[in-house]
C-alpha atoms as a PDB file:
ATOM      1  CA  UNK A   1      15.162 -17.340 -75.788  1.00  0.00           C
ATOM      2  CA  UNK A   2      14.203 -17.894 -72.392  1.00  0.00           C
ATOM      3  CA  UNK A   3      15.533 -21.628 -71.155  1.00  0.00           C
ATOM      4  CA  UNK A   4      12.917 -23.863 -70.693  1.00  0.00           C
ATOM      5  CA  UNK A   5      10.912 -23.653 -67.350  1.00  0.00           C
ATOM      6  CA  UNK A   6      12.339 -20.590 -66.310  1.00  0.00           C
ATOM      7  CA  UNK A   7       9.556 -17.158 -66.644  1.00  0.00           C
ATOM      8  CA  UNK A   8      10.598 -14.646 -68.820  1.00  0.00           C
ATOM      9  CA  UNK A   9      11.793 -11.427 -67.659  1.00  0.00           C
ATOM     10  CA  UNK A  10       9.137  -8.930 -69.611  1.00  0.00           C
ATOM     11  CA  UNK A  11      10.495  -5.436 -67.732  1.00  0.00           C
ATOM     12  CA  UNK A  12      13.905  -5.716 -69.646  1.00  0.00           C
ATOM     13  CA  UNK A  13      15.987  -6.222 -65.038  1.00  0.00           C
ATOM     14  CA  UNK A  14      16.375  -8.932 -62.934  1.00  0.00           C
ATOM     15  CA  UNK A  15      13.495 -10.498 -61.129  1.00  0.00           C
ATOM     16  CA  UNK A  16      12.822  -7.785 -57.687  1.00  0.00           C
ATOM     17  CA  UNK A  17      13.609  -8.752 -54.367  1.00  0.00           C
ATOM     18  CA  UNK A  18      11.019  -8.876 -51.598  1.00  0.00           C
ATOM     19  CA  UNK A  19      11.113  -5.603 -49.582  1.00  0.00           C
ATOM     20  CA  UNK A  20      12.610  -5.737 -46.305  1.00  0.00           C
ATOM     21  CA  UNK A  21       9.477  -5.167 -44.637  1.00  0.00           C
ATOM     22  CA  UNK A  22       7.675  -7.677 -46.657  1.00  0.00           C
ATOM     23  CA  UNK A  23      10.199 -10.223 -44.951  1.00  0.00           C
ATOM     24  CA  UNK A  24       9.204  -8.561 -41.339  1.00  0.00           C
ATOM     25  CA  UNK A  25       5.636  -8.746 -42.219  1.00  0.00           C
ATOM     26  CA  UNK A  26       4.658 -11.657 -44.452  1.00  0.00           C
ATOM     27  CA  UNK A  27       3.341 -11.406 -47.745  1.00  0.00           C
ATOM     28  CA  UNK A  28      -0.036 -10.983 -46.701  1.00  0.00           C
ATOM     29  CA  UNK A  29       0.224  -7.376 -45.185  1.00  0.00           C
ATOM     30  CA  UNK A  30       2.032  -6.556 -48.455  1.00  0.00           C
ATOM     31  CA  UNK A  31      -0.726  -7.143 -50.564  1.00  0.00           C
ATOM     32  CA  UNK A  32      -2.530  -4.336 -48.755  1.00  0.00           C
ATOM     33  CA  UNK A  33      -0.144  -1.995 -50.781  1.00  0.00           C
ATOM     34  CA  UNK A  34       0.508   0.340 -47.156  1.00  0.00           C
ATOM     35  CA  UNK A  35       3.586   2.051 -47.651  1.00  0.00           C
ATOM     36  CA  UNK A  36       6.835   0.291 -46.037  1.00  0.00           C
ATOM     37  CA  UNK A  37       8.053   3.658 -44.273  1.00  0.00           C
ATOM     38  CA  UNK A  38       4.875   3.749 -41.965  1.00  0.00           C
ATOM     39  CA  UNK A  39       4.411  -0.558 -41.364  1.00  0.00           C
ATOM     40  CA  UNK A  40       7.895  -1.006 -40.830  1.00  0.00           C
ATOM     41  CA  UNK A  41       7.958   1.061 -37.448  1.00  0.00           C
ATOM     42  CA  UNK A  42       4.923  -0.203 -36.185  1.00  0.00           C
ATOM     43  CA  UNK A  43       6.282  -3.466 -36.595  1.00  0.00           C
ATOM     44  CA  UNK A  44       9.373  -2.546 -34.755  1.00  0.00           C
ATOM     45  CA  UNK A  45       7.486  -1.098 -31.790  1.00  0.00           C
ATOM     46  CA  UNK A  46       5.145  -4.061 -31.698  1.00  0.00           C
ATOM     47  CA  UNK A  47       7.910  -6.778 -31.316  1.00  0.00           C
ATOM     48  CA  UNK A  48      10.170  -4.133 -29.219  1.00  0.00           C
ATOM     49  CA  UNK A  49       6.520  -3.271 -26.681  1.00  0.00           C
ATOM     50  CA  UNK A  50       7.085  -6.429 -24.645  1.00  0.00           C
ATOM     51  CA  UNK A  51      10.677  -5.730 -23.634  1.00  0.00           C
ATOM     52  CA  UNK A  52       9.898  -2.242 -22.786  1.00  0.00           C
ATOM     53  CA  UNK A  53       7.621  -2.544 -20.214  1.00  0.00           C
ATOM     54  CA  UNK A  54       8.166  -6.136 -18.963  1.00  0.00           C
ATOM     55  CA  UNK A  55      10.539  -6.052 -15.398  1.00  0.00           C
ATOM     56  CA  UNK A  56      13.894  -6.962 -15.986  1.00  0.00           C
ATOM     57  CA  UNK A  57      13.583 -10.593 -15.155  1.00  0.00           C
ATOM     58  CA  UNK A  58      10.974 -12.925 -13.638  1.00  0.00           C
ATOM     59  CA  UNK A  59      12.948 -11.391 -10.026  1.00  0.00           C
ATOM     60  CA  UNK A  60      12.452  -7.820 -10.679  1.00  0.00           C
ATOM     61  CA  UNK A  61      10.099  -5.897  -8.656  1.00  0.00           C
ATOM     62  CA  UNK A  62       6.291  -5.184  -9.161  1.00  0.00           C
ATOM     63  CA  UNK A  63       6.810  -2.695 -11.336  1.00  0.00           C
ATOM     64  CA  UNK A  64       8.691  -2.118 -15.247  1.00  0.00           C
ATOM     65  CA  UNK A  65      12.116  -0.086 -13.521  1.00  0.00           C
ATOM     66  CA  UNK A  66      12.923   0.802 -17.434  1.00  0.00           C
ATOM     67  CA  UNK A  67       9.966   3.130 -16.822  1.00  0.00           C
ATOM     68  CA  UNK A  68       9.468   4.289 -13.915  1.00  0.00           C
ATOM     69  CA  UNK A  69       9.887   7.624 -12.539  1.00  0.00           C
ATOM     70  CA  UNK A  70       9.126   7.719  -8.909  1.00  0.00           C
ATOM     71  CA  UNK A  71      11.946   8.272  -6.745  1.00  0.00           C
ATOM     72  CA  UNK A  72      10.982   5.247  -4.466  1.00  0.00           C
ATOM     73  CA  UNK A  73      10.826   2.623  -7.436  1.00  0.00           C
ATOM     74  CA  UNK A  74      13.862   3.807  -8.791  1.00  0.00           C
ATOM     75  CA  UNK A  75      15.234   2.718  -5.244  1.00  0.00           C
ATOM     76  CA  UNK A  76      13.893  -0.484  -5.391  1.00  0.00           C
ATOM     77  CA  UNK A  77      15.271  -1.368  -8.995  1.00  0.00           C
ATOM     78  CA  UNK A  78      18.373   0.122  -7.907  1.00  0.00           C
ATOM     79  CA  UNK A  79      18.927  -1.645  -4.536  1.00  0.00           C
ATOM     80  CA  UNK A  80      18.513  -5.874  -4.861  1.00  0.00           C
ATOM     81  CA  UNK A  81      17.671  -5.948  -1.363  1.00  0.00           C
ATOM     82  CA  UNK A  82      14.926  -3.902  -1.514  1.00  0.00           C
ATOM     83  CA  UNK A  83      13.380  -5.597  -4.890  1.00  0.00           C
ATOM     84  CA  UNK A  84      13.607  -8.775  -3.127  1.00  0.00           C
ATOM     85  CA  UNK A  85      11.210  -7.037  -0.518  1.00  0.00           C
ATOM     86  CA  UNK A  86       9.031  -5.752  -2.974  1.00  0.00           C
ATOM     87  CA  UNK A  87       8.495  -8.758  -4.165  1.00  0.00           C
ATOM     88  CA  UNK A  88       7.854 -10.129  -1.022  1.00  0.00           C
ATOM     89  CA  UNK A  89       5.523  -7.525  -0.362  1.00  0.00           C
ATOM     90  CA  UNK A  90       3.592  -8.166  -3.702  1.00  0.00           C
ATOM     91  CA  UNK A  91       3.237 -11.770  -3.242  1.00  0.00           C
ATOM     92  CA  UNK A  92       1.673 -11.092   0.444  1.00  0.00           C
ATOM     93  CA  UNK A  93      -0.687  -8.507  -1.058  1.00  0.00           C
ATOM     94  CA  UNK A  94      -1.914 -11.387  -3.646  1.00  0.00           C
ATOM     95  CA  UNK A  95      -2.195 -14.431  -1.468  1.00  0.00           C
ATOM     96  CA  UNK A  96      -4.275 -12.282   1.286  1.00  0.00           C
ATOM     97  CA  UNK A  97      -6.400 -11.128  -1.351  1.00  0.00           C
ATOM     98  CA  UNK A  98      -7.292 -14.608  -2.852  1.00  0.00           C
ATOM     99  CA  UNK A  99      -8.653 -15.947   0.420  1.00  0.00           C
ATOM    100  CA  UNK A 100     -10.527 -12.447   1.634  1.00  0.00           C
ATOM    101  CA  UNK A 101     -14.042 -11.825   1.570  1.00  0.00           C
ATOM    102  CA  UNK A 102     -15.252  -9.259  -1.314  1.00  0.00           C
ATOM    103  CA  UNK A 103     -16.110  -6.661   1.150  1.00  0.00           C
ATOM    104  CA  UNK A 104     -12.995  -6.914   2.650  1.00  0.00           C
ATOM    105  CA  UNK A 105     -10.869  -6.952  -0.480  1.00  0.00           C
ATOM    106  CA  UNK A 106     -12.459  -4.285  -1.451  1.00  0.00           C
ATOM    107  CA  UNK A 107     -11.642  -2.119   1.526  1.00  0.00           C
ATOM    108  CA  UNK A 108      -8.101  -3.779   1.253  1.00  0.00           C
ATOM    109  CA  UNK A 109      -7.735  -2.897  -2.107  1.00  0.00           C
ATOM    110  CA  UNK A 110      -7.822   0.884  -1.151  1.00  0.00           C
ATOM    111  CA  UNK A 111      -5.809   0.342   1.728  1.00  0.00           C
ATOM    112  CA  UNK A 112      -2.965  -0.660  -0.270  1.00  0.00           C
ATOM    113  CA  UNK A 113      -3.620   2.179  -2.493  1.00  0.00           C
ATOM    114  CA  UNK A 114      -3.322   4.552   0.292  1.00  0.00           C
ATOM    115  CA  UNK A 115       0.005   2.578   1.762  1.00  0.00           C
ATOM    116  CA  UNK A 116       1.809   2.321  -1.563  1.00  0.00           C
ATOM    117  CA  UNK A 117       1.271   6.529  -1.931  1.00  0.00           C
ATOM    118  CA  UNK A 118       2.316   7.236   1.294  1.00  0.00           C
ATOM    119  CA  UNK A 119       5.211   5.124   0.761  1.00  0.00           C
ATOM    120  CA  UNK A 120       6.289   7.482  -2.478  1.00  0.00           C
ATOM    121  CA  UNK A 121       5.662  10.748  -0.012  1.00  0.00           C
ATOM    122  CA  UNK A 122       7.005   8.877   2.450  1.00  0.00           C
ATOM    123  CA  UNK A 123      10.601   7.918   1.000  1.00  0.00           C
ATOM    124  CA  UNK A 124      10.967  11.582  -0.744  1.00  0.00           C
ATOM    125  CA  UNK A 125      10.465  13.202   2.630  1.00  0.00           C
ATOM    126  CA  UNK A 126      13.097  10.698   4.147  1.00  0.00           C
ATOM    127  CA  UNK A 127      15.838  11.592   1.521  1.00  0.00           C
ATOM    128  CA  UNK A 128      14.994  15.462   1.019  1.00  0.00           C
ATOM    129  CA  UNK A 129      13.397  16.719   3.715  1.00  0.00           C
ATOM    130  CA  UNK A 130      11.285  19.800   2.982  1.00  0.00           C
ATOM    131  CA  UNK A 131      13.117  20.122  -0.658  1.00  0.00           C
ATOM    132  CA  UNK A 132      11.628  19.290  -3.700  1.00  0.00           C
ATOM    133  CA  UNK A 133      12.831  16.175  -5.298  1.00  0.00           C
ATOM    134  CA  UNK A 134      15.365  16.774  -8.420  1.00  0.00           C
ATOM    135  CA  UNK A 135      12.991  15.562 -11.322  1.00  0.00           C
ATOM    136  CA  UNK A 136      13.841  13.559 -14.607  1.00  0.00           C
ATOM    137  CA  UNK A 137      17.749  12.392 -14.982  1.00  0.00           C
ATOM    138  CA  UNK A 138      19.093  14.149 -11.794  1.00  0.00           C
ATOM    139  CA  UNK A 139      16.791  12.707  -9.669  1.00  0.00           C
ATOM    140  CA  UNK A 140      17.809   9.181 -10.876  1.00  0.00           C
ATOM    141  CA  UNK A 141      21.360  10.324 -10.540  1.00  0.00           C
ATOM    142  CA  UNK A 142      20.397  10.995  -7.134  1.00  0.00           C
ATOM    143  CA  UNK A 143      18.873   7.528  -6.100  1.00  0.00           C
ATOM    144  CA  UNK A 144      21.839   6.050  -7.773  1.00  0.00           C
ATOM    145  CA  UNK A 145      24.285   7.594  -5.474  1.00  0.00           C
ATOM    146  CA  UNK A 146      22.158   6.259  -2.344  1.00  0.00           C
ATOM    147  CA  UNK A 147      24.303   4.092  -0.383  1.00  0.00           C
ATOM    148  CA  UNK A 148      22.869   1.717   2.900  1.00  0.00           C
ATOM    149  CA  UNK A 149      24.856   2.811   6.062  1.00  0.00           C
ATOM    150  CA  UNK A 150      24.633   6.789   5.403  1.00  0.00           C
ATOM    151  CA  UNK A 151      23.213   9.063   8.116  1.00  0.00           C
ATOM    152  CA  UNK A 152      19.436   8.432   7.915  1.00  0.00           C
ATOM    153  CA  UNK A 153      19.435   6.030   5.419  1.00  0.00           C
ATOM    154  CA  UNK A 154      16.497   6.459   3.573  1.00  0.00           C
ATOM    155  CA  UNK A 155      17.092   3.000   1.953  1.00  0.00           C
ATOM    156  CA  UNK A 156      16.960   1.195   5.421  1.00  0.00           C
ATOM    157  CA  UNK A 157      13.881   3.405   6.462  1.00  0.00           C
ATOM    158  CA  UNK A 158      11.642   2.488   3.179  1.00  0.00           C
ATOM    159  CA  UNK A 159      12.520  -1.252   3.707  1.00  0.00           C
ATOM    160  CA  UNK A 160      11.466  -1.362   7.191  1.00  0.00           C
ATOM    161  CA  UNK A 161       7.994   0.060   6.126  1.00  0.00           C
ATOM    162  CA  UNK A 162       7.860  -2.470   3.439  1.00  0.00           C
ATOM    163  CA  UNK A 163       7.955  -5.769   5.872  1.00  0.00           C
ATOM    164  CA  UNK A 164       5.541  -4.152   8.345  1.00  0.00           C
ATOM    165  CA  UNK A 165       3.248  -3.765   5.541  1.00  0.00           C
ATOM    166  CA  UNK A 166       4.266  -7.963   4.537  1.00  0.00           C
ATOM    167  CA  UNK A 167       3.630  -8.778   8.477  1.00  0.00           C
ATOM    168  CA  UNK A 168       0.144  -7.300   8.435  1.00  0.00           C
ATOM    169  CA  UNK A 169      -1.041  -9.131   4.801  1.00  0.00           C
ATOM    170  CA  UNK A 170       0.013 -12.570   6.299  1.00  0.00           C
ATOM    171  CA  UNK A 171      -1.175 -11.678   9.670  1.00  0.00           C
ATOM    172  CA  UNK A 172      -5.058 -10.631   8.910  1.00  0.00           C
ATOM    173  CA  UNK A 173      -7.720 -12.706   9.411  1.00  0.00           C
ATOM    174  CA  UNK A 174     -11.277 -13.140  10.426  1.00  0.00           C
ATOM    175  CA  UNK A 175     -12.231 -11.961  14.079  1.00  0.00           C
ATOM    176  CA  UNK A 176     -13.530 -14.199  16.825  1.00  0.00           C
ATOM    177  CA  UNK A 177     -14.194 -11.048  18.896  1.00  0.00           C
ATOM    178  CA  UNK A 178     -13.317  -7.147  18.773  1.00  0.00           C
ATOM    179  CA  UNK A 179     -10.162  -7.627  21.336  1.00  0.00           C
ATOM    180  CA  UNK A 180      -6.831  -7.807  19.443  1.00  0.00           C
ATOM    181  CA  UNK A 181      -5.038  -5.700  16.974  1.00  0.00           C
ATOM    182  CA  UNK A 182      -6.384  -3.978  14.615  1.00  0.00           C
ATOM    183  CA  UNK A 183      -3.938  -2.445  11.688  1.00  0.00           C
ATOM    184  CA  UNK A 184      -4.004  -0.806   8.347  1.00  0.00           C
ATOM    185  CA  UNK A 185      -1.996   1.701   6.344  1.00  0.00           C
ATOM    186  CA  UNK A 186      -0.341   3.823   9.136  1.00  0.00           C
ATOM    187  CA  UNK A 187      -2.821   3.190  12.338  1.00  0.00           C
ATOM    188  CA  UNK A 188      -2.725   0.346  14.870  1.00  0.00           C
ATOM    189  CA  UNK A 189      -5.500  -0.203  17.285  1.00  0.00           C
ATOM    190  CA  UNK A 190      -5.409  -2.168  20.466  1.00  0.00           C
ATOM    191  CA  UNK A 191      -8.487  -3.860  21.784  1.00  0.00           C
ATOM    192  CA  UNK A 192      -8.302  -5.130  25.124  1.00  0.00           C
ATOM    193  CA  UNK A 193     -11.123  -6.538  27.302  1.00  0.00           C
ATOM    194  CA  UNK A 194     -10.526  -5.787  31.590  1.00  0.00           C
ATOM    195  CA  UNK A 195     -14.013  -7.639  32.376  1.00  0.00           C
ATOM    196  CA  UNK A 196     -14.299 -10.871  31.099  1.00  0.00           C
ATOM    197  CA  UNK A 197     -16.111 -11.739  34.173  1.00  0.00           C
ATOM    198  CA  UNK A 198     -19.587 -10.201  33.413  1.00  0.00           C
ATOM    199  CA  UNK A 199     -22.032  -9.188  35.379  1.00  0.00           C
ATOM    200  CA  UNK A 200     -25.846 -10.403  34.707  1.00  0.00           C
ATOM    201  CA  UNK A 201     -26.403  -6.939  33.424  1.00  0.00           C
ATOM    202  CA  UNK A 202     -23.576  -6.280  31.660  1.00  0.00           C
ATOM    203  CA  UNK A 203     -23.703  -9.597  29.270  1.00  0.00           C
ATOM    204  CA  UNK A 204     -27.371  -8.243  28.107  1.00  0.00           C
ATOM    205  CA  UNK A 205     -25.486  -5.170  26.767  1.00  0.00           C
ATOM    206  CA  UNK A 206     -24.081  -6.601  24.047  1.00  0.00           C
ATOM    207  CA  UNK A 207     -21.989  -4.323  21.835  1.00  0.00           C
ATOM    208  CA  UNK A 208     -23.262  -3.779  18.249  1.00  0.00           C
ATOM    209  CA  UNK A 209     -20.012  -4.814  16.634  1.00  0.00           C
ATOM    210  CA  UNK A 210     -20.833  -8.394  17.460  1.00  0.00           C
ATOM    211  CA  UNK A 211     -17.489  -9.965  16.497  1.00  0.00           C
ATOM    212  CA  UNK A 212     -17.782 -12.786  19.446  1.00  0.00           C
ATOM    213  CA  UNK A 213     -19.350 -13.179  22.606  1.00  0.00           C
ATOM    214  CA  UNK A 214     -17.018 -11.327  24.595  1.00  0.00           C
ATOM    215  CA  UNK A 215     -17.507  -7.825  22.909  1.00  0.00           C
ATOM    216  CA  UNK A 216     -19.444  -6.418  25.643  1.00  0.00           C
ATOM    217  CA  UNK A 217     -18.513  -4.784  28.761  1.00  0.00           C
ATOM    218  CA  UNK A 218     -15.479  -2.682  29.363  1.00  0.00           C
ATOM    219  CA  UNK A 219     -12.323  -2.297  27.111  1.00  0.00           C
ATOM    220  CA  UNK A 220      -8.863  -0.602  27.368  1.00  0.00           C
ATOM    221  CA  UNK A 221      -8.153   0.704  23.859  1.00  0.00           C
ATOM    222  CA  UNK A 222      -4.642   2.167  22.658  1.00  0.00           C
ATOM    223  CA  UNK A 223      -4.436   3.701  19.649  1.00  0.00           C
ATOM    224  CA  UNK A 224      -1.149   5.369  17.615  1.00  0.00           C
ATOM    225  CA  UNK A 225      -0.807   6.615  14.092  1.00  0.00           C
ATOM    226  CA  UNK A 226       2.286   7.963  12.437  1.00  0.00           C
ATOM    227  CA  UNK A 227       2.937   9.015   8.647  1.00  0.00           C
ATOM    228  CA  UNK A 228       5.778   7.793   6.897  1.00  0.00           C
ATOM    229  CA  UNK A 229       8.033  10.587   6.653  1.00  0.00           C
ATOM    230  CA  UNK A 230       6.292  12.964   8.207  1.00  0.00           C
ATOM    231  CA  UNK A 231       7.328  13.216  11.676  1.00  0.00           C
ATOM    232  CA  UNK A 232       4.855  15.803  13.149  1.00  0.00           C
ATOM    233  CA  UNK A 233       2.016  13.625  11.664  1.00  0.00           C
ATOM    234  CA  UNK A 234       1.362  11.462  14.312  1.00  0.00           C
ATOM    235  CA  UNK A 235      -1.402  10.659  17.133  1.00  0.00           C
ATOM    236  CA  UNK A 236      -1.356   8.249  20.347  1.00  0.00           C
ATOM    237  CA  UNK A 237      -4.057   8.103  22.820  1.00  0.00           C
ATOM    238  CA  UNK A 238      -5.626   5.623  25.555  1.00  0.00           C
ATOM    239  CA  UNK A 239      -9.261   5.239  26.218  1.00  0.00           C
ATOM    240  CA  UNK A 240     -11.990   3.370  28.172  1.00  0.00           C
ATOM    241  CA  UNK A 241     -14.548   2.278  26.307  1.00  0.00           C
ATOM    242  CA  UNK A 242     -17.945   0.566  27.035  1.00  0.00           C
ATOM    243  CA  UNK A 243     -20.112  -1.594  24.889  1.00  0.00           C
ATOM    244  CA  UNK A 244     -23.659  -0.346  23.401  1.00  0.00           C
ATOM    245  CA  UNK A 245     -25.936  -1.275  20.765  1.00  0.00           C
ATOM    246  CA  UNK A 246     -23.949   0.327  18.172  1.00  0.00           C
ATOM    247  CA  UNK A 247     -20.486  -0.742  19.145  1.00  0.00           C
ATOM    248  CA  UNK A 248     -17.786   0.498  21.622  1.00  0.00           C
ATOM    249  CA  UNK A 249     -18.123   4.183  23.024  1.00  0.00           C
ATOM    250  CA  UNK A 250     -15.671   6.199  25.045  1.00  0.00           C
ATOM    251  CA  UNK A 251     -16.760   9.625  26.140  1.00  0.00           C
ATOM    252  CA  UNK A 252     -13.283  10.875  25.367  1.00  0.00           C
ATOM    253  CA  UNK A 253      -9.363   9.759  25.531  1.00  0.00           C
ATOM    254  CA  UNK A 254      -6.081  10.693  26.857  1.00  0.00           C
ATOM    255  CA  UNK A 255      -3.641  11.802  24.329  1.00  0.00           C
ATOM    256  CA  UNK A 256      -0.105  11.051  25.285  1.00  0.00           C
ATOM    257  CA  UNK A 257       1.740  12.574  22.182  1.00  0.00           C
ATOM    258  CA  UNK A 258       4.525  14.924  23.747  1.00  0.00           C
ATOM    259  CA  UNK A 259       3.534  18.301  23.804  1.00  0.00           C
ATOM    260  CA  UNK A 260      -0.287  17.637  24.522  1.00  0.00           C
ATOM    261  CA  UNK A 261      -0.341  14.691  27.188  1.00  0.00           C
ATOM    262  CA  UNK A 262      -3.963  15.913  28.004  1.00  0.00           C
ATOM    263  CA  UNK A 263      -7.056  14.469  28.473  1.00  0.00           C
ATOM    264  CA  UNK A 264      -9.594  15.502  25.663  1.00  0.00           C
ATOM    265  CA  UNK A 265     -13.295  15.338  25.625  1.00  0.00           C
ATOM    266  CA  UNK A 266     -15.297  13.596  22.640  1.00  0.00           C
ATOM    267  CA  UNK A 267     -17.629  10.974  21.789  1.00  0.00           C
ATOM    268  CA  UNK A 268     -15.566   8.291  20.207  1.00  0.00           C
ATOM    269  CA  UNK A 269     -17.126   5.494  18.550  1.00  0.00           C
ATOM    270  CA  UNK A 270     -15.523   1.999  17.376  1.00  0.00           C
ATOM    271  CA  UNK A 271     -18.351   0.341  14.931  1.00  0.00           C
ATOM    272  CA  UNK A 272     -18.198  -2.805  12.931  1.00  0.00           C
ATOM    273  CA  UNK A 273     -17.263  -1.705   9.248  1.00  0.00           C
ATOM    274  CA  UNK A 274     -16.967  -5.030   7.497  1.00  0.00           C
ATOM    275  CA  UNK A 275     -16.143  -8.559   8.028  1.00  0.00           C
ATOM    276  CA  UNK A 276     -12.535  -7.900   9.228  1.00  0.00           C
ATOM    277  CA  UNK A 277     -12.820  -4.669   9.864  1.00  0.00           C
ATOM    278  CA  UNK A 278     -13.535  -1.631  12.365  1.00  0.00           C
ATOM    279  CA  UNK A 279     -14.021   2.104  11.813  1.00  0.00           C
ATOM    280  CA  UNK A 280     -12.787   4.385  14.521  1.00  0.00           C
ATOM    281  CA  UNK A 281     -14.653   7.906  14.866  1.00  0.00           C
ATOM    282  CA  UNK A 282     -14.971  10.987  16.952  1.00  0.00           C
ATOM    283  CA  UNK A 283     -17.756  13.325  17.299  1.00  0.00           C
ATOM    284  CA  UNK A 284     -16.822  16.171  18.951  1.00  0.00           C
ATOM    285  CA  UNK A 285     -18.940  19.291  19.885  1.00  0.00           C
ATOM    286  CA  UNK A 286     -19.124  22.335  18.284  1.00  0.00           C
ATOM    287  CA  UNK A 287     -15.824  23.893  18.545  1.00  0.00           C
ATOM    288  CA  UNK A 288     -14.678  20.839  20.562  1.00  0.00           C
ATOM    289  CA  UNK A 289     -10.977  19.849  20.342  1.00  0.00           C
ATOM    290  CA  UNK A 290     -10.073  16.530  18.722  1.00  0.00           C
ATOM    291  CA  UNK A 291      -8.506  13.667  20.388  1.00  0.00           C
ATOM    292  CA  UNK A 292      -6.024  13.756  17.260  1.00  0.00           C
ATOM    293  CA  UNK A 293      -5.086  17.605  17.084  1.00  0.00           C
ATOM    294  CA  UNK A 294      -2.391  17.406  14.666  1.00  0.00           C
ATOM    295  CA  UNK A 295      -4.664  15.483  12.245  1.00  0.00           C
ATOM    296  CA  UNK A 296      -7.316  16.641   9.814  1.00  0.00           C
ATOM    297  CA  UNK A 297      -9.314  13.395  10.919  1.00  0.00           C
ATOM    298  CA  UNK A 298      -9.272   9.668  12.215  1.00  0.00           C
ATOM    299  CA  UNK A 299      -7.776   6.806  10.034  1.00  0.00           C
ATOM    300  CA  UNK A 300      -9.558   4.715   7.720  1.00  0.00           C
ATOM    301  CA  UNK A 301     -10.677   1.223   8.022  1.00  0.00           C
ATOM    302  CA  UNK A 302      -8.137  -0.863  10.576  1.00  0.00           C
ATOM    303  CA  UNK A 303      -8.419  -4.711   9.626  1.00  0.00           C
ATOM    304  CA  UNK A 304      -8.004  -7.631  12.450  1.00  0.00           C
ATOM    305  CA  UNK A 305      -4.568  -9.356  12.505  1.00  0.00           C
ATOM    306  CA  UNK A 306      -2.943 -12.435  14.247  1.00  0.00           C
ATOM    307  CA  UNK A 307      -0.249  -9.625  15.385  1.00  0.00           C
ATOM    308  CA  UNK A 308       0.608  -9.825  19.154  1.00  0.00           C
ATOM    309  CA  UNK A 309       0.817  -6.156  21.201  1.00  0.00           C
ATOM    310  CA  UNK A 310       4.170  -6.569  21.432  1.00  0.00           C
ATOM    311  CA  UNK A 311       4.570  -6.755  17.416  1.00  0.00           C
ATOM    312  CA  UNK A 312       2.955  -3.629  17.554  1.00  0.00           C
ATOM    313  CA  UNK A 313       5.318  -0.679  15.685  1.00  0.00           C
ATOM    314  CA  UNK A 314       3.105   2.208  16.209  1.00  0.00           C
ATOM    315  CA  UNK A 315       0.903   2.166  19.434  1.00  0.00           C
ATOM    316  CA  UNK A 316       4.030   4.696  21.603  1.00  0.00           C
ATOM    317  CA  UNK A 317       4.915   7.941  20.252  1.00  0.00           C
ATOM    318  CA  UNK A 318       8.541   8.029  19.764  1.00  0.00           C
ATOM    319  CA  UNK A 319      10.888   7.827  22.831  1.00  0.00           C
ATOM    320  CA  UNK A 320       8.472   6.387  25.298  1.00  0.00           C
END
């Protein structure tokens, strides 16, 4: 006879345990009778999710290095120096975007895009050339046997790229006229007035990028773009341009990249394209050569900076 306060046993065994993944669940989930095989898992993978694709640490880079793939962010994880870059680099990108203009972060936002896919191309071309990449383990193998100091270090390449990407974020910021320099992704444009003296005439031809009083007049412009890892994908040129309703206008420029070091005819325009920003464009004739012949076209939006010309990294083609 069953001892006073205690509930009889009517199956004949021993009162059951709770199921293991009752215990990891709660009793409520039980009660919904779904099988222990297919909750238990998915209970698993919930609490596991958050270390799987968190960083390694409140230090690590921008990115989960667990699960990444790309040659370059293996790099990063792999190399402190470089994740203390990136995150350099990612808390630049932030703090420039919380005090621009929506127009501007917009146009910044796809700037960055651009920069942070060039800088994948870019670091694969650094480290194999015209080869394909190794893919899956061996390439990580690969990265991991990357040491600073080697012929061509790759390593000390990508981090230079990184903090001249940092310099521009902290460096932009609204225009008080169109002189300066002008940067984005892999361009640099320099703006510089030779008239500030004006004639009568010349101050009623105001230029249509109206940044400041003194866009107007004449201007010596020098421009240079060069890919990330691509060393035959580069343009520099020098040009005179005058003000007009619709902005600056030269009637062509004088490439100085080695091998052309030619003066080439086309209508060049630099226009307003946003609060912080300029678009550079050439309109050739039919058949006309462009001032960039190695490139399928211009650059994109270049953004105003607090850079001087002499921070400048890209405005002289290598060697000059």
């Amino acid at each position: 006879m069953a001892s006073s306060g205690t509930r009889p046993n009517l199956g004949g065994s021993s009162t059951p345990k709770t199921p293991a993944h009752c215990r990891l669940l709660g009793y409520k989930l039980c009660m919904f009778r779904t099988p222990a095989l297919i909750l238990a898992p998915m209970a698993m993978l919930l609490l596991l999710w958050p270390v799987l694709v968190a960083p390694l640490s409140a230090g690590d880079p921008s990115f989960a290095c667990r699960m990444t793939k790309s040659a370059r962010a293996m790099a990063t994880c792999a190399d402190p120096q470089l994740a203390a870059v990136d995150i350099d680099l990612g808390a630049a990108y932030e703090s420039t975007l919380a005090r621009a203009d929506a127009e501007t972060t917009t146009a910044l936002r796809e700037d960055q895009r651009k920069f942070l896919a060039d800088l994948d191309r870019g670091f694969e071309s650094s480290a194999w050339g015209n080869a394909d990449p190794p893919h899956g383990e061996a390439l990580r193998a690969a990265v991991a046997q990357m040491r600073r100091g080697a012929d061509g270090d790759p390593l000390v390449v990508l981090e230079a790229q990184m903090r001249e990407r940092i310099a521009f974020l902290r460096s932009l910021m609204p225009p008080k006229s169109v002189t300066g320099l002008w940067k984005n992704n892999n361009a640099e444009l320099l703006i510089v007035h030779v008239d500030p003296d004006l004639t009568t005439q010349a101050r009623s031809a105001k230029a249509g990028v109206n940044f400041g009083d003194d866009d107007r007049g004449h201007y010596e412009v020098t421009f240079g773009m060069a890919i990330y890892g691509f060393a035959q994908d580069h343009c520099h040129f020098t040009a005179a341009f005058r003000a007009s309703a619709d902005g600056l206008h030269a009637p062509g420029a004088h490439n100085s990249d080695a091998g052309i070091e030619r003066d080439i005819a086309g209508n060049l325009l630099i226009a307003r394209a946003g609060p912080m920003a300029l678009i550079l464009t050439q309109a050739s004739p039919d058949g006309g050569e462009r001032v960039c012949p190695r490139l399928p076209a211009l650059t994109g939006p270049l953004f105003h900076t607090s850079l001087r010309a002499d921070q400048a990294l890209r405005l002289k083609p290598d060697g000059k």
